[in-house]
C-alpha atoms as a PDB file:
ATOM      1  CA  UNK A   1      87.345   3.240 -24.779  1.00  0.00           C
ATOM      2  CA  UNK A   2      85.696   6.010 -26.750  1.00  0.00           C
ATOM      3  CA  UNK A   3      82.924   4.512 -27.676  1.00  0.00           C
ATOM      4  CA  UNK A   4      81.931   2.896 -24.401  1.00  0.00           C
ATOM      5  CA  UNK A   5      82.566   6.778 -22.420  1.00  0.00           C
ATOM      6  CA  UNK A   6      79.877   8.301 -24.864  1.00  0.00           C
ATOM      7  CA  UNK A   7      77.308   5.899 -24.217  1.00  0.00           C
ATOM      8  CA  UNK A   8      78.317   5.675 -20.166  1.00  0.00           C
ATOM      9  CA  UNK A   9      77.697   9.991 -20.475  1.00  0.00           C
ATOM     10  CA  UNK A  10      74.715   9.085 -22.591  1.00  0.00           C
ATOM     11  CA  UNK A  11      72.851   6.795 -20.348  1.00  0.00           C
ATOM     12  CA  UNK A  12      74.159   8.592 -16.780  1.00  0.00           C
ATOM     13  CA  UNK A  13      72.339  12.144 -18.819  1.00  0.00           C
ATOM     14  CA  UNK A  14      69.501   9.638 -18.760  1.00  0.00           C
ATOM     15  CA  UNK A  15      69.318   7.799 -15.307  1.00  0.00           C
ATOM     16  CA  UNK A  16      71.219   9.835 -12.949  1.00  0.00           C
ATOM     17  CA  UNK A  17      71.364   7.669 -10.262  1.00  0.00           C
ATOM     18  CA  UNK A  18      72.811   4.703 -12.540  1.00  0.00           C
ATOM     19  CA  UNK A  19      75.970   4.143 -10.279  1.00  0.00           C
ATOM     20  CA  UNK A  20      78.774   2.728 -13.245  1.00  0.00           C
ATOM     21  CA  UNK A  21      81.647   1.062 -12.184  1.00  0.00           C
ATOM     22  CA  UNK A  22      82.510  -0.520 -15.163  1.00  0.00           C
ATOM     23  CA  UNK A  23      82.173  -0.587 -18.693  1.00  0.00           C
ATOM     24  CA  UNK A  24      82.618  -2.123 -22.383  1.00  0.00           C
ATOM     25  CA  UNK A  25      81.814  -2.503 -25.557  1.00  0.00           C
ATOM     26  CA  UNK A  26      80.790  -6.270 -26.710  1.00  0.00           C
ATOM     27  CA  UNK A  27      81.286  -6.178 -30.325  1.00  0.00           C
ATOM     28  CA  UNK A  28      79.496  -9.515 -31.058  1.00  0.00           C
ATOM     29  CA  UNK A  29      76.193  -8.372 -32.194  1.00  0.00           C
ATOM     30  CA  UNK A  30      75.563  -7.402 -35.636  1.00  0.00           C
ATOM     31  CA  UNK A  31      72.667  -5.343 -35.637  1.00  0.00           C
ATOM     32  CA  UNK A  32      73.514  -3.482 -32.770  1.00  0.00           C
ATOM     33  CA  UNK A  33      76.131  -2.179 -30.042  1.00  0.00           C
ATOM     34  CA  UNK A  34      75.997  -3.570 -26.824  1.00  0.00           C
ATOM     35  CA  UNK A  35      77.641  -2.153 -23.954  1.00  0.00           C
ATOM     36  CA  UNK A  36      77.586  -3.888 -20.564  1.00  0.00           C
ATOM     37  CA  UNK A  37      77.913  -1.938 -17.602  1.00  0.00           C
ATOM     38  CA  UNK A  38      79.181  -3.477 -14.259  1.00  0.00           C
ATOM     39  CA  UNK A  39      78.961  -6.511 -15.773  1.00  0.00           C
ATOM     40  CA  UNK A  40      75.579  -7.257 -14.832  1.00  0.00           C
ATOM     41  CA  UNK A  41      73.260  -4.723 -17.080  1.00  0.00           C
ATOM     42  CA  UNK A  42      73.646  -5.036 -20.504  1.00  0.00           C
ATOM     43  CA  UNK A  43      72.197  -1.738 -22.871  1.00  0.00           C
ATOM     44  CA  UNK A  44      71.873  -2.754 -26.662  1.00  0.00           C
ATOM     45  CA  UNK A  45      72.187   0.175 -29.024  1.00  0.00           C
ATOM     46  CA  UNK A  46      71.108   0.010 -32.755  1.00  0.00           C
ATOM     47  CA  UNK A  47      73.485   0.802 -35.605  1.00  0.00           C
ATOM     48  CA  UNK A  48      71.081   1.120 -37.847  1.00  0.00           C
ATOM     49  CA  UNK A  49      68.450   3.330 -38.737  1.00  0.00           C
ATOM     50  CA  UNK A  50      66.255   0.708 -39.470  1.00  0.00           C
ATOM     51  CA  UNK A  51      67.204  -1.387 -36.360  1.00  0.00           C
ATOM     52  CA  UNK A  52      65.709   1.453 -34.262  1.00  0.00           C
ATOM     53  CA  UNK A  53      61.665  -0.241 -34.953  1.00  0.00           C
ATOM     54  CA  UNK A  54      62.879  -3.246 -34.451  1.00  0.00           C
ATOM     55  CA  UNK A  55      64.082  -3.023 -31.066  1.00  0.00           C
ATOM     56  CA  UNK A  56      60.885  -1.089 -29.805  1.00  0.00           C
ATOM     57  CA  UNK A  57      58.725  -3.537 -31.244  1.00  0.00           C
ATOM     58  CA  UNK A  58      61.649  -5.795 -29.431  1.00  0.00           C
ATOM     59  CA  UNK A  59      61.236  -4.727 -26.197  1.00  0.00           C
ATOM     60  CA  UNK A  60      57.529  -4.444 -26.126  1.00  0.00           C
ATOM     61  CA  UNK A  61      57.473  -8.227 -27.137  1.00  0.00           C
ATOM     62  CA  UNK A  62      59.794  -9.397 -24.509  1.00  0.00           C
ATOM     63  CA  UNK A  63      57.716  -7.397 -21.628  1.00  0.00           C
ATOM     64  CA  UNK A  64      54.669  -9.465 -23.396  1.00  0.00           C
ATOM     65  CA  UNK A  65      56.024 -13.361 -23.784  1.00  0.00           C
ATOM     66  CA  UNK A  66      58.055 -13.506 -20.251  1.00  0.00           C
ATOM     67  CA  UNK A  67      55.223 -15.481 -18.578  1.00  0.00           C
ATOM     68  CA  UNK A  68      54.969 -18.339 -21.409  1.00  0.00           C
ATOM     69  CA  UNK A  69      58.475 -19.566 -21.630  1.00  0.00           C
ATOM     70  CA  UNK A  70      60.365 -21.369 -19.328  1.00  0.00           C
ATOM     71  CA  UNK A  71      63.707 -20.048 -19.712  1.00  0.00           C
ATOM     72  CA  UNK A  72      65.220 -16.613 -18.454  1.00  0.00           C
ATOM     73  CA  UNK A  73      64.761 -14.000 -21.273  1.00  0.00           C
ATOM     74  CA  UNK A  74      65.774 -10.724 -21.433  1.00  0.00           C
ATOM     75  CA  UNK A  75      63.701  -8.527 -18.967  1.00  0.00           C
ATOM     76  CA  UNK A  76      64.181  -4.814 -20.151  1.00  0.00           C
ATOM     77  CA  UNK A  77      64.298  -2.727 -17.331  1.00  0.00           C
ATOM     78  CA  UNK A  78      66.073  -0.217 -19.305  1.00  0.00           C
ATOM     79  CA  UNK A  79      64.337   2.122 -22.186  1.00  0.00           C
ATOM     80  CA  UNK A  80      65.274   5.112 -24.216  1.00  0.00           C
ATOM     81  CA  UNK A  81      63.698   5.770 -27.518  1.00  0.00           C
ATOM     82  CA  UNK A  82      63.422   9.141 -28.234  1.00  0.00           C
ATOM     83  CA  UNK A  83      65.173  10.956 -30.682  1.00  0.00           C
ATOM     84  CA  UNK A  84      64.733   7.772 -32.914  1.00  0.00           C
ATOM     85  CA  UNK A  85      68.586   8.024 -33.682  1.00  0.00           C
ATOM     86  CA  UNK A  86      70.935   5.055 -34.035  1.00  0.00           C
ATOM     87  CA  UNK A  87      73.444   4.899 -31.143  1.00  0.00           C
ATOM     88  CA  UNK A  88      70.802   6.953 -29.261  1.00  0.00           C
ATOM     89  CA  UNK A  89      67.762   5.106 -29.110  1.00  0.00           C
ATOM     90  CA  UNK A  90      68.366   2.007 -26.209  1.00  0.00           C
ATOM     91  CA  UNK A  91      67.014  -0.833 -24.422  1.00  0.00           C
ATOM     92  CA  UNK A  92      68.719  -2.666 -21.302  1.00  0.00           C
ATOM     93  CA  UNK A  93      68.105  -5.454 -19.002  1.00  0.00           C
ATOM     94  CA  UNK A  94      69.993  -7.081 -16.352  1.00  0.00           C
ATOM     95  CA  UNK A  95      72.401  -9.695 -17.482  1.00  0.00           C
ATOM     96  CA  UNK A  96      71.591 -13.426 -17.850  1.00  0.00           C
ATOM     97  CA  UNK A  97      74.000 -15.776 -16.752  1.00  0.00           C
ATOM     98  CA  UNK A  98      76.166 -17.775 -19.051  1.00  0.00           C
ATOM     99  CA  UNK A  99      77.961 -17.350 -22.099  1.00  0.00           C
ATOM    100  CA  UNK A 100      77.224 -18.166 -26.217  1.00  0.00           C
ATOM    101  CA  UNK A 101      76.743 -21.507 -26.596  1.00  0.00           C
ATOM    102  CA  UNK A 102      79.352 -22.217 -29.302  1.00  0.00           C
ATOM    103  CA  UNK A 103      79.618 -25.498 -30.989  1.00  0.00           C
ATOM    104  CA  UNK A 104      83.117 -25.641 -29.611  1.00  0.00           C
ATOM    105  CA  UNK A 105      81.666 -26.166 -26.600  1.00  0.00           C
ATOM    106  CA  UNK A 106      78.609 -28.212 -27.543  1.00  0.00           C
ATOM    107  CA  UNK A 107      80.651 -30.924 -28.782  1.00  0.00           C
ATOM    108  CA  UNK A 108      82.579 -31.248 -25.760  1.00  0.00           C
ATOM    109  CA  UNK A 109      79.477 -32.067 -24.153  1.00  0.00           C
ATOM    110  CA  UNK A 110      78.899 -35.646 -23.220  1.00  0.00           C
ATOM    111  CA  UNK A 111      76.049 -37.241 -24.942  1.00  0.00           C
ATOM    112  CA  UNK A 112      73.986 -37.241 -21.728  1.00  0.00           C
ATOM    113  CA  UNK A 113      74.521 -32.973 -21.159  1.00  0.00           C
ATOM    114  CA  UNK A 114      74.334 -32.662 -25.454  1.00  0.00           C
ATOM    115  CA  UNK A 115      70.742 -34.713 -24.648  1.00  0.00           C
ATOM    116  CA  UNK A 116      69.755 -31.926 -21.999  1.00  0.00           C
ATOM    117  CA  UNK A 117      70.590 -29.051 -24.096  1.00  0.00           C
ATOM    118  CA  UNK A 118      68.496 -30.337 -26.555  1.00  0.00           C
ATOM    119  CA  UNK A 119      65.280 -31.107 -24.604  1.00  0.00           C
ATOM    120  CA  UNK A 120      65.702 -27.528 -23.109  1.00  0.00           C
ATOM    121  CA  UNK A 121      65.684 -25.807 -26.544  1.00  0.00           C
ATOM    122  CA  UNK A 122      62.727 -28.519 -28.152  1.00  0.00           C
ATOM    123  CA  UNK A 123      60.852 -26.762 -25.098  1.00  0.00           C
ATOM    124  CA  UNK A 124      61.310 -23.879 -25.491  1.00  0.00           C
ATOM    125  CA  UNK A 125      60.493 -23.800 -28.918  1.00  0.00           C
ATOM    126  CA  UNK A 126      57.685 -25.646 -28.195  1.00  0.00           C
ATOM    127  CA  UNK A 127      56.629 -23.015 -26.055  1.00  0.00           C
ATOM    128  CA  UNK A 128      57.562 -20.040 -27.601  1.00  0.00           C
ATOM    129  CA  UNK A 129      55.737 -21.561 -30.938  1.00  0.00           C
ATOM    130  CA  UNK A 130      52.176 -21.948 -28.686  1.00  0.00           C
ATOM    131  CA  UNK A 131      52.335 -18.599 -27.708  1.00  0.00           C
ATOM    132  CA  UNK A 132      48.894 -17.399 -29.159  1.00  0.00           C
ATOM    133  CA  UNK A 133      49.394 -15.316 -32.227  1.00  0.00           C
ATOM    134  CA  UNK A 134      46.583 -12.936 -31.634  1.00  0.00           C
ATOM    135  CA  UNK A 135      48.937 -11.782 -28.184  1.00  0.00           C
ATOM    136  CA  UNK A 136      51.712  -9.912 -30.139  1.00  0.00           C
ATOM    137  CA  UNK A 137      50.186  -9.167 -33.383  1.00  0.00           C
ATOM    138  CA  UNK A 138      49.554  -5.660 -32.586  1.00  0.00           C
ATOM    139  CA  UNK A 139      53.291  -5.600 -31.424  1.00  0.00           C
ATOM    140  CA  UNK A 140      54.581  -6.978 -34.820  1.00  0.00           C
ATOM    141  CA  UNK A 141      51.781  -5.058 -36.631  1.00  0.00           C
ATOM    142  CA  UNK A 142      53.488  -5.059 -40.169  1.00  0.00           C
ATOM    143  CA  UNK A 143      55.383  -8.719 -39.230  1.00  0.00           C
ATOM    144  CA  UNK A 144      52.753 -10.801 -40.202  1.00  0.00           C
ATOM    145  CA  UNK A 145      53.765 -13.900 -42.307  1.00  0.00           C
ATOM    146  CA  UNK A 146      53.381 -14.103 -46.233  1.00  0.00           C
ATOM    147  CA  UNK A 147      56.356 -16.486 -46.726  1.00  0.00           C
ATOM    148  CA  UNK A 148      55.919 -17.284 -50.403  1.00  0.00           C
ATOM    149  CA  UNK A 149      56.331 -13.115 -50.684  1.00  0.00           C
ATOM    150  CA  UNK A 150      59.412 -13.281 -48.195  1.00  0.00           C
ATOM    151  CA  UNK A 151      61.086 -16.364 -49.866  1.00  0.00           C
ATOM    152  CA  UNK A 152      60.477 -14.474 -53.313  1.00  0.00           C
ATOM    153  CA  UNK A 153      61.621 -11.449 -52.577  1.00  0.00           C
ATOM    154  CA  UNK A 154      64.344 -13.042 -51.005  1.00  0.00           C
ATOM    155  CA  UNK A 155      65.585 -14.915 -54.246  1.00  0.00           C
ATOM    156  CA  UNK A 156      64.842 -11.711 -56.310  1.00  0.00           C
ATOM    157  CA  UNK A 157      67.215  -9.229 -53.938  1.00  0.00           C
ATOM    158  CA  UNK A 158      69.663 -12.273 -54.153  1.00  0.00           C
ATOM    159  CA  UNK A 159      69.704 -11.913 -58.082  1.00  0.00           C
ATOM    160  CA  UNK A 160      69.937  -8.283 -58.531  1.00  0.00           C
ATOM    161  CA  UNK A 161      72.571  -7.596 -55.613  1.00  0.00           C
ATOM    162  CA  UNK A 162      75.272 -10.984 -55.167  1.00  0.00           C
ATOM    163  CA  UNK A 163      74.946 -12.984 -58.189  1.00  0.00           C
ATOM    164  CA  UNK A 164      77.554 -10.593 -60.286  1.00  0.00           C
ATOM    165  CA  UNK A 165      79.711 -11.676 -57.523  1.00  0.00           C
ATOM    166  CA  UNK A 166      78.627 -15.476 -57.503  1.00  0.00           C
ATOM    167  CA  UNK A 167      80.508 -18.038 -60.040  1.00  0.00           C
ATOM    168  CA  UNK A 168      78.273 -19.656 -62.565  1.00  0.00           C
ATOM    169  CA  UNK A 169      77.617 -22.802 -61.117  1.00  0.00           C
ATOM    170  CA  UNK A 170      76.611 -21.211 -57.893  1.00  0.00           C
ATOM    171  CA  UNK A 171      74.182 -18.978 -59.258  1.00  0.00           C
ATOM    172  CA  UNK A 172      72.837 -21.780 -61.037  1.00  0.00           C
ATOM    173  CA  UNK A 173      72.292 -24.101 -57.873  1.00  0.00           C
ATOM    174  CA  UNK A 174      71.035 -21.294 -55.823  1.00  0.00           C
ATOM    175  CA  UNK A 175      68.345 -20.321 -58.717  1.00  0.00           C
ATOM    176  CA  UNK A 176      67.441 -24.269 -58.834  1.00  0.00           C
ATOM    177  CA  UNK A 177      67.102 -24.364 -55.340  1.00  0.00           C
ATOM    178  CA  UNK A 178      64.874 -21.075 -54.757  1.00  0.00           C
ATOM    179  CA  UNK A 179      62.684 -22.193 -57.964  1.00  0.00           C
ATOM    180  CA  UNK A 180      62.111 -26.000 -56.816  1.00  0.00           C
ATOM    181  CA  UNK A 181      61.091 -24.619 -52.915  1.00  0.00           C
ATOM    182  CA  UNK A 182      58.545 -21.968 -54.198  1.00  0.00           C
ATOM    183  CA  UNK A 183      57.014 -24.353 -57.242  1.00  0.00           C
ATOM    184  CA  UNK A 184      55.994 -26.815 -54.161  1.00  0.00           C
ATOM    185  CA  UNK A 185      53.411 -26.062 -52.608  1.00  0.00           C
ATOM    186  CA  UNK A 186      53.357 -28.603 -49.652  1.00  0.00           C
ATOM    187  CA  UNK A 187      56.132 -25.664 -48.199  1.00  0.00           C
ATOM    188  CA  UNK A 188      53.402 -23.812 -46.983  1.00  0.00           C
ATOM    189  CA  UNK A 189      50.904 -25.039 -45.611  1.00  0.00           C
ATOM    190  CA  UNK A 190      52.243 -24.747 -42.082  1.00  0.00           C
ATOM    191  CA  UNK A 191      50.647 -22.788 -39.090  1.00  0.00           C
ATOM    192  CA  UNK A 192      52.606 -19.683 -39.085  1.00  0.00           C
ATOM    193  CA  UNK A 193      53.630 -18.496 -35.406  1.00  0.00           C
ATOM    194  CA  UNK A 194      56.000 -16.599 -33.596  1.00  0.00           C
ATOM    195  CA  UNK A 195      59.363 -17.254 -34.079  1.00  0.00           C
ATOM    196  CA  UNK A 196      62.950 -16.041 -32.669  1.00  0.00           C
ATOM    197  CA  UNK A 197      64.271 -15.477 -36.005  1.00  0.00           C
ATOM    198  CA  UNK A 198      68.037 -15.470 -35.311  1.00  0.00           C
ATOM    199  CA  UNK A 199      67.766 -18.959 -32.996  1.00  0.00           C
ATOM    200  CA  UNK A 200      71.569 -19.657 -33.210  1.00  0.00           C
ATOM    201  CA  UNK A 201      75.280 -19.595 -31.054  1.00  0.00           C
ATOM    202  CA  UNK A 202      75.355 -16.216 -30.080  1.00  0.00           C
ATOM    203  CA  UNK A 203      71.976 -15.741 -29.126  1.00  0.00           C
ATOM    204  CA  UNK A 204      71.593 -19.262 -26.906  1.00  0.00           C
ATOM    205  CA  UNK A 205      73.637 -18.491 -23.350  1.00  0.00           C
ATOM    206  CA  UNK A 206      74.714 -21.931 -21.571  1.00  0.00           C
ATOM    207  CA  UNK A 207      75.496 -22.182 -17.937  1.00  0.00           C
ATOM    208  CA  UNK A 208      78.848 -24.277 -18.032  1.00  0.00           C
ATOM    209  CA  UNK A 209      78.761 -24.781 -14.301  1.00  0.00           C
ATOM    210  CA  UNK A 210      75.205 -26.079 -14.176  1.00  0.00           C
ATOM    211  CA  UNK A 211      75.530 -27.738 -17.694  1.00  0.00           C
ATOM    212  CA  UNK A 212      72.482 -26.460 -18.436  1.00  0.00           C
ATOM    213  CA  UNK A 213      71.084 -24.166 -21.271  1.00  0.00           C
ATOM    214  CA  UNK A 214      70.456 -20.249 -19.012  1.00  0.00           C
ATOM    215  CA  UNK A 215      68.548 -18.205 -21.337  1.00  0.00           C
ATOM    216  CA  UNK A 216      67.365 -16.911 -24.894  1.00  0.00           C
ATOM    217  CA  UNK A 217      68.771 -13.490 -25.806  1.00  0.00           C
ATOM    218  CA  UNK A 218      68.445 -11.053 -28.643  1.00  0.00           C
ATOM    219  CA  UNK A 219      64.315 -11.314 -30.181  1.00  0.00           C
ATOM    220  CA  UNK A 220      65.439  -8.742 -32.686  1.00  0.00           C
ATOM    221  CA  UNK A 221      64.556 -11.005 -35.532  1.00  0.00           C
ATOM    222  CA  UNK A 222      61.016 -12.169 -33.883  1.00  0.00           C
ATOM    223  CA  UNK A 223      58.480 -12.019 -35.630  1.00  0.00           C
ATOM    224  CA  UNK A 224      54.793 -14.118 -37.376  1.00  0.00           C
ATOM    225  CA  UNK A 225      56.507 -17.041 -39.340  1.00  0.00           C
ATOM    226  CA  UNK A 226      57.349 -20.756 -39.903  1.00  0.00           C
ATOM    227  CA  UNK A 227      58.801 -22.569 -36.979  1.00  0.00           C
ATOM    228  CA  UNK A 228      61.629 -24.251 -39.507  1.00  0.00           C
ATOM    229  CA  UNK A 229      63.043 -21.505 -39.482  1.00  0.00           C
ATOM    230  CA  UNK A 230      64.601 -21.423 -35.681  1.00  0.00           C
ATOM    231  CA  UNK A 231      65.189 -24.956 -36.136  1.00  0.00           C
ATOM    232  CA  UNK A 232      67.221 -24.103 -39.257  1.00  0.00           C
ATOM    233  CA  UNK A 233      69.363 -22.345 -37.027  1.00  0.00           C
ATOM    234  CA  UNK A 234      69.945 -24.678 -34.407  1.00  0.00           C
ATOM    235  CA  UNK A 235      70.975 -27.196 -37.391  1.00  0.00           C
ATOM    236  CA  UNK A 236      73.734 -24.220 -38.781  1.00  0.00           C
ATOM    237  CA  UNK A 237      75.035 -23.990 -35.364  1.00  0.00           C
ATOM    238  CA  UNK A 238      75.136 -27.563 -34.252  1.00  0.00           C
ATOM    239  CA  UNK A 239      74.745 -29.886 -36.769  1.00  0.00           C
ATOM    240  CA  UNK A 240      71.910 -32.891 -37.643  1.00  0.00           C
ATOM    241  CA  UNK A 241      72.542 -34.956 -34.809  1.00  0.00           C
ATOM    242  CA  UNK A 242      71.891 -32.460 -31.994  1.00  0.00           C
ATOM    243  CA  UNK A 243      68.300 -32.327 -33.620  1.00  0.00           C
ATOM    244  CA  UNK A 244      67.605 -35.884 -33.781  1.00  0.00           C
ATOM    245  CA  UNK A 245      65.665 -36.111 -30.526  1.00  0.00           C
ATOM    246  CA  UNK A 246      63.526 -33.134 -31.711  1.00  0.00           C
ATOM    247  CA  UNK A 247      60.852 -35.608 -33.327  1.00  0.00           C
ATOM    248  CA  UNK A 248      59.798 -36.849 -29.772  1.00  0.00           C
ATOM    249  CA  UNK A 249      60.413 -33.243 -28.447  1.00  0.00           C
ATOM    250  CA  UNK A 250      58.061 -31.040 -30.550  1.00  0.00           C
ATOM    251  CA  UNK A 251      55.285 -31.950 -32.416  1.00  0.00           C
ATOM    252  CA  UNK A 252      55.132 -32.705 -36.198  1.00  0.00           C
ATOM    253  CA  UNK A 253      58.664 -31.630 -36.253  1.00  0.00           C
ATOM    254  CA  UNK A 254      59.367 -34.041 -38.965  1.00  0.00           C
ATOM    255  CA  UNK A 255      57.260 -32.480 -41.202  1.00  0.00           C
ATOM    256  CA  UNK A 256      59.453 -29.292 -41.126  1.00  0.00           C
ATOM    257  CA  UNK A 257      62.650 -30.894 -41.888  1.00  0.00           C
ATOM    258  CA  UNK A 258      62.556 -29.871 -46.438  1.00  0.00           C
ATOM    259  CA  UNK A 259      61.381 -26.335 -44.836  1.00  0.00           C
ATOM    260  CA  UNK A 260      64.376 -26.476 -42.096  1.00  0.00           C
ATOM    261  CA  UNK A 261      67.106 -27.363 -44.361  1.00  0.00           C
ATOM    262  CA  UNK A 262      66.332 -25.329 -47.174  1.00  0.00           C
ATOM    263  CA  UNK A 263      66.340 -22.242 -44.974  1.00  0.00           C
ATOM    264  CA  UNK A 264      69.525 -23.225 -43.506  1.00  0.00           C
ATOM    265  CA  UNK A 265      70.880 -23.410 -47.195  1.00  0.00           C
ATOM    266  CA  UNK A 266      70.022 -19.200 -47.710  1.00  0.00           C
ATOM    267  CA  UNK A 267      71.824 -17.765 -44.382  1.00  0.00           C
ATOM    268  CA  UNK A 268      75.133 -17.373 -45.874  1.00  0.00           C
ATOM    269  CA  UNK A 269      73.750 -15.315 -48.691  1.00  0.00           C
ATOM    270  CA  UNK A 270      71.678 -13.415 -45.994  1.00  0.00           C
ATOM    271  CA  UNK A 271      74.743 -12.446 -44.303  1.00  0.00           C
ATOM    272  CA  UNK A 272      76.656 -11.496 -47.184  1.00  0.00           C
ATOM    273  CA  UNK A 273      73.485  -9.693 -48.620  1.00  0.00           C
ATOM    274  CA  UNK A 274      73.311  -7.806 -44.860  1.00  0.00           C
ATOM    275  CA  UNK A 275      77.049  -7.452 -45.728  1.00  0.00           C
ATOM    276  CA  UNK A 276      76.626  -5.688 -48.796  1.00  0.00           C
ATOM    277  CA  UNK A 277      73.714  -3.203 -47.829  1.00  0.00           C
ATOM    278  CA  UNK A 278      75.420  -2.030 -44.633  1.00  0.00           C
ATOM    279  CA  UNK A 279      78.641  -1.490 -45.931  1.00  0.00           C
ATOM    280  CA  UNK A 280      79.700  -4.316 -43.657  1.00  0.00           C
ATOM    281  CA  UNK A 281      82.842  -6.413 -45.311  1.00  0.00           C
ATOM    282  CA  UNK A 282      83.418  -8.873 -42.984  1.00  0.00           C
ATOM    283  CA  UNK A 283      79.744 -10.057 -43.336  1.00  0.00           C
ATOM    284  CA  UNK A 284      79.708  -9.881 -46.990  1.00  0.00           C
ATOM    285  CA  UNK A 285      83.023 -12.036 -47.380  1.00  0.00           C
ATOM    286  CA  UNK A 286      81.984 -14.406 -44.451  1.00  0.00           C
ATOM    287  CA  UNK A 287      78.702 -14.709 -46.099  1.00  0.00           C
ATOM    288  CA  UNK A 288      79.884 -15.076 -50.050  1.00  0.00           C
ATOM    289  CA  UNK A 289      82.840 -16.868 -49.773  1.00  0.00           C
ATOM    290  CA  UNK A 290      81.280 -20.332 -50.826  1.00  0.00           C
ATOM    291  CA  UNK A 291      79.878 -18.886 -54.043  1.00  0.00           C
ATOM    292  CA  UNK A 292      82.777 -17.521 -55.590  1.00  0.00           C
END
């Protein structure tokens, strides 16, 4: 309980006339701590120094996109940056209904409600995708897409940090892999857009009453880039066949299937990467325990 007492004296400092009956600490997100209050408002705190931009440049982007998707989003009626300090800095919105939409309980789905989850997410893809780009550049000033330069950087930070930790065959598949996606050239030659960035369980929230897909949470990882790469993490979290109506859903979606699956092949070394650099173990041996 200590944790979620500092931030309820924290945030009643900051809106006296927050009335808090309740209060905890949800320690599913990585990036940051999120406490919900009453169970209805839910404050996200950053860990991280570097997590502080993000969620600004989060919340400004979320104020910005709520008219041109379809599904509930955060709406952050709740904002604290100053001092730019981790754990101090804060952004909250009142809570959308539903819970993670774990493959656990995707695949108890029937085929018909599996069907409807699907469409729901091909749309709003579809319409997050659209959203004009020249609408939130100046919010993700800096978050423009070069993805050669991110996929190559990438495979360079993988080198120097986890492959003393990888087996030999591993390191050689993964350097095979990164040098066979950046020596084609047909990998990018996509319209960049806006993306999610982190389009998977624990950010989709499903409505097990309705049996319906709720809302989109947790645009920390938005940003200017190539639409595979949300779709590579609806394929992590629910498998091929959940995105086999996708090619009547969203347009030219075939064509992004190479780009899809070779970004779903890098997230484990992401995590354990993310692992390594913030001192995060479970992460790192989550992320790196194929490779060794």
């Amino acid at each position: 309980m200590v944790r979620e007492n500092e931030y309820v004296q924290y945030l009643e400092k900051i809106y006296p006339n927050l009335d808090v009956q309740t209060a905890y600490v949800n320690d599913i997100g990585q990036n940051n701590d999120v406490l919900i209050l009453n169970e209805n408002i839910v404050f996200r705190f950053p860990k991280y120094k570097e997590g502080i931009a993000k969620l600004i440049a989060e919340t400004k982007l979320l104020e910005k996109i709520q008219n041109y998707v379809s599904l509930s989003i955060p709406c952050p009626s709740y904002q604290h940056f100053q001092p730019m300090e981790p754990r101090e800095v804060f952004s909250g919105y009142h809570k959308i209904n539903g819970e993670p939409f774990w493959n656990t309980t995707f695949f108890q789905l029937s085929e018909e409600e599996q069907s409807t989850s699907a469409a729901q997410l091909a749309n709003f893809l579809k319409e997050l995708h659209s959203i004009p780009v020249s609408e939130i550049s100046s919010i993700l000033k800096g978050n423009t897409a070069d993805i050669y330069s991110e996929i190559e950087s990438l495979y360079f930070q993988l080198k120097e940090n986890l492959f003393s930790y990888m087996k030999e065959s591993a390191r050689q598949d993964v350097s095979q892999s990164f040098e066979a996606y950046l020596s084609d050239n047909s990998h990018f030659t996509f319209q960049p857009c806006l993306i999610h960035g982190d389009f998977g369980m624990t950010n989709i929230l499903y409505d097990g009453e309705k049996k319906r897909i709720s809302g989109i949470i947790d645009f920390g990882g938005a940003g200017i880039g190539d639409p595979a790469y949300d779709f590579a993490g609806l394929l992590s979290s629910y498998g091929s066949h959940f995105l086999e109506g996708f090619s009547s859903l969203y347009p030219n979606f075939n064509q992004a299937m190479d780009r899809m699956n070779f970004y779903r092949s890098t997230f484990a070394l992401q995590e354990a990467l993310f692992g390594l650099r913030n001192n995060d173990r479970k992460a790192f041996e989550q992320g790196i325990k194929d490779y060794i």
